[in-house]
C-alpha atoms as a PDB file:
ATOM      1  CA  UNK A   1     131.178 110.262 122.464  1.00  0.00           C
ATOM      2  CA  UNK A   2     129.376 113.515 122.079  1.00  0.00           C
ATOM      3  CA  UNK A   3     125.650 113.550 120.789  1.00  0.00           C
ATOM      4  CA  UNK A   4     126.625 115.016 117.557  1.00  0.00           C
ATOM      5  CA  UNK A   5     128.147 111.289 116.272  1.00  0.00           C
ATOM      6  CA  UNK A   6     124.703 109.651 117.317  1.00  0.00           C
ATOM      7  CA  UNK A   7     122.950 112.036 115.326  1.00  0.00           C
ATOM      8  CA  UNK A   8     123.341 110.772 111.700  1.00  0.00           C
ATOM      9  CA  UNK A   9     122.949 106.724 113.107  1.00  0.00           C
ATOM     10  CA  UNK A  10     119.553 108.372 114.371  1.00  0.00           C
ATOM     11  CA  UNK A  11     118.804 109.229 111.021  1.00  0.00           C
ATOM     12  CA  UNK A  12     119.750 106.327 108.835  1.00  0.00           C
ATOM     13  CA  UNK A  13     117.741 104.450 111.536  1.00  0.00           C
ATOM     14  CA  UNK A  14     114.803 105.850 111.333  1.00  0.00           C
ATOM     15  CA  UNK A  15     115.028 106.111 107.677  1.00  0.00           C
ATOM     16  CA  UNK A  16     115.710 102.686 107.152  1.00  0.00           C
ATOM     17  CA  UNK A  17     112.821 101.750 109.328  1.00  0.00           C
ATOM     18  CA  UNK A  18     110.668 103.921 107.205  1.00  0.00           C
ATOM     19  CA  UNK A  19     111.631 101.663 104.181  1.00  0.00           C
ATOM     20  CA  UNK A  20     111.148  98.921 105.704  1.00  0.00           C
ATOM     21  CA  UNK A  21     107.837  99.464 106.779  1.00  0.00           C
ATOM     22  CA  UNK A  22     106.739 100.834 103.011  1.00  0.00           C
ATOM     23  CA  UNK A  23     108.505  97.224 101.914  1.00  0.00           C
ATOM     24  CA  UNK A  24     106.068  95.259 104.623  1.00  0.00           C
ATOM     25  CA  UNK A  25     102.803  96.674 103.808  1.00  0.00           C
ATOM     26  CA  UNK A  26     103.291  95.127  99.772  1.00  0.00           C
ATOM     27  CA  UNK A  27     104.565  92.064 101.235  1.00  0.00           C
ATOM     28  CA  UNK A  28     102.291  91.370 103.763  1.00  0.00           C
ATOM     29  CA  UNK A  29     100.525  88.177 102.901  1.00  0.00           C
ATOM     30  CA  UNK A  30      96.996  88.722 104.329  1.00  0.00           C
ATOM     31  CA  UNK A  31      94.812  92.216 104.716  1.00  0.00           C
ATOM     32  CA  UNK A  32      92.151  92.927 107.563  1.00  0.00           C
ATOM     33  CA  UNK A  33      89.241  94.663 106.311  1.00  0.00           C
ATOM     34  CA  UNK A  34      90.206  98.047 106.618  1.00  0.00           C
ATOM     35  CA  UNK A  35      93.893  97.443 104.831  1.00  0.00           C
ATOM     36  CA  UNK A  36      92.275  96.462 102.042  1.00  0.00           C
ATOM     37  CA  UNK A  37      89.481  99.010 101.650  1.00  0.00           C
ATOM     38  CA  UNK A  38      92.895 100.906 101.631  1.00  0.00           C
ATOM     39  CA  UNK A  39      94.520  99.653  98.772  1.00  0.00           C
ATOM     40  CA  UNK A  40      90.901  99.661  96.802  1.00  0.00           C
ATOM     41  CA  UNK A  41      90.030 102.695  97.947  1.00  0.00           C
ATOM     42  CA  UNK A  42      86.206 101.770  98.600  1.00  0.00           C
ATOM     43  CA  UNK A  43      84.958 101.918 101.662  1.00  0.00           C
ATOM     44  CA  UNK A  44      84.251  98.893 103.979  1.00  0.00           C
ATOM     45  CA  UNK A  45      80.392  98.417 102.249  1.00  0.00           C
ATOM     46  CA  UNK A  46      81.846  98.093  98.718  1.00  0.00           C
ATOM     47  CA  UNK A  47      84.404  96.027 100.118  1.00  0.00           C
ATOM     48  CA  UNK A  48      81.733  93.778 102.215  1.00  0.00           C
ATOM     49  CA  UNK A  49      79.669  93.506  99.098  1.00  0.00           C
ATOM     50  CA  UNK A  50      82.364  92.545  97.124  1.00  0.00           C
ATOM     51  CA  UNK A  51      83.421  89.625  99.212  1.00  0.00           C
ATOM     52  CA  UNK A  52      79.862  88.443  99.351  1.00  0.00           C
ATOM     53  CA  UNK A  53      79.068  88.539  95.533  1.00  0.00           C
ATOM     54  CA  UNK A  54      82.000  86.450  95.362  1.00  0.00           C
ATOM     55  CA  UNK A  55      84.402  88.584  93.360  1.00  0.00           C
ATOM     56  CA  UNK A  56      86.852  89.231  96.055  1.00  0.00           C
ATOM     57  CA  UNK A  57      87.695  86.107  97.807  1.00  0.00           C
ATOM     58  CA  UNK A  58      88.363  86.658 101.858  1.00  0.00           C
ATOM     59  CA  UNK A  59      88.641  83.535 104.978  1.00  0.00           C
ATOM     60  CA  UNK A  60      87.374  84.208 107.722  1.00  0.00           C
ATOM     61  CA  UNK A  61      89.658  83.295 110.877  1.00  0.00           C
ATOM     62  CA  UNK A  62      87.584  83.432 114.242  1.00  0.00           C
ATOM     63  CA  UNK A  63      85.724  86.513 114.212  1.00  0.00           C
ATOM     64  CA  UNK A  64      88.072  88.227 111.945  1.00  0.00           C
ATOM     65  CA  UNK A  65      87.737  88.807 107.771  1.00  0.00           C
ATOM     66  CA  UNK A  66      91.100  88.309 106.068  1.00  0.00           C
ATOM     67  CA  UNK A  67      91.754  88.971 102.530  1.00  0.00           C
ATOM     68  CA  UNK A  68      94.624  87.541 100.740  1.00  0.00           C
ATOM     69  CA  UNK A  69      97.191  89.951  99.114  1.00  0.00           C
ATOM     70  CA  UNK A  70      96.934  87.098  95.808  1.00  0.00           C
ATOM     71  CA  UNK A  71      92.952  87.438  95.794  1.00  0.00           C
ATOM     72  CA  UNK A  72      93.163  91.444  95.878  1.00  0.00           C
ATOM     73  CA  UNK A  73      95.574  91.222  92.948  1.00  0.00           C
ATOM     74  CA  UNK A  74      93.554  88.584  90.914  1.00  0.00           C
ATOM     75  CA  UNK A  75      90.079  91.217  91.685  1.00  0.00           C
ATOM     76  CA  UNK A  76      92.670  93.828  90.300  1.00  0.00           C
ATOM     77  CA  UNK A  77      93.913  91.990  87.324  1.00  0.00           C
ATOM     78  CA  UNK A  78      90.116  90.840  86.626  1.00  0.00           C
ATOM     79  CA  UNK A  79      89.328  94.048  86.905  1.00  0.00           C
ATOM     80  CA  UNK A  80      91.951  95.378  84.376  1.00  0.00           C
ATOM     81  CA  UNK A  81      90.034  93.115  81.861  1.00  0.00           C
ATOM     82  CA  UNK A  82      86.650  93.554  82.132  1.00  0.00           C
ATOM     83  CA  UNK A  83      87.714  97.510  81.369  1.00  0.00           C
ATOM     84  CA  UNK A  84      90.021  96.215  78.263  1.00  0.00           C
ATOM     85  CA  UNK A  85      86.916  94.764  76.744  1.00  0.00           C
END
């Protein structure tokens, strides 16, 4: 088996794990602090502020702030409104 055959099992490989890594980060179910300042592109303050005003709802597990991918959609969708009005 020469190294020319492993080449294109190489590349669906690491393709496929490419996808599958986009597909994870949309289905992941909960979001540290800085994944979601990443998807709302605000920075960690907003984001802190946020979750204290109550609009974005977060648990806190141990020392550690999690927000849920459902409560970053619903601060999305609310957000969506407030705009439409």
């Amino acid at each position: 088996m020469g190294t020319g055959e492993l080449e294109p099992r190489s590349e669906a490989l690491k393709a496929a794990l490419g996808r599958s890594k986009e597909a994870n980060a949309d289905d992941q179910v909960m979001l540290n602090v800085r994944e979601a300042c990443r998807r709302l592109q605000v920075s960690k303050f907003t984001l802190y502020r946020l979750m204290q005003s109550g609009r974005l709802g977060s648990v806190k597990i141990g020392r550690r702030r999690l927000i849920s991918q459902r409560a970053l959609n619903e601060f999305i969708r609310q957000l969506e409104e407030e705009a439409e009005a």
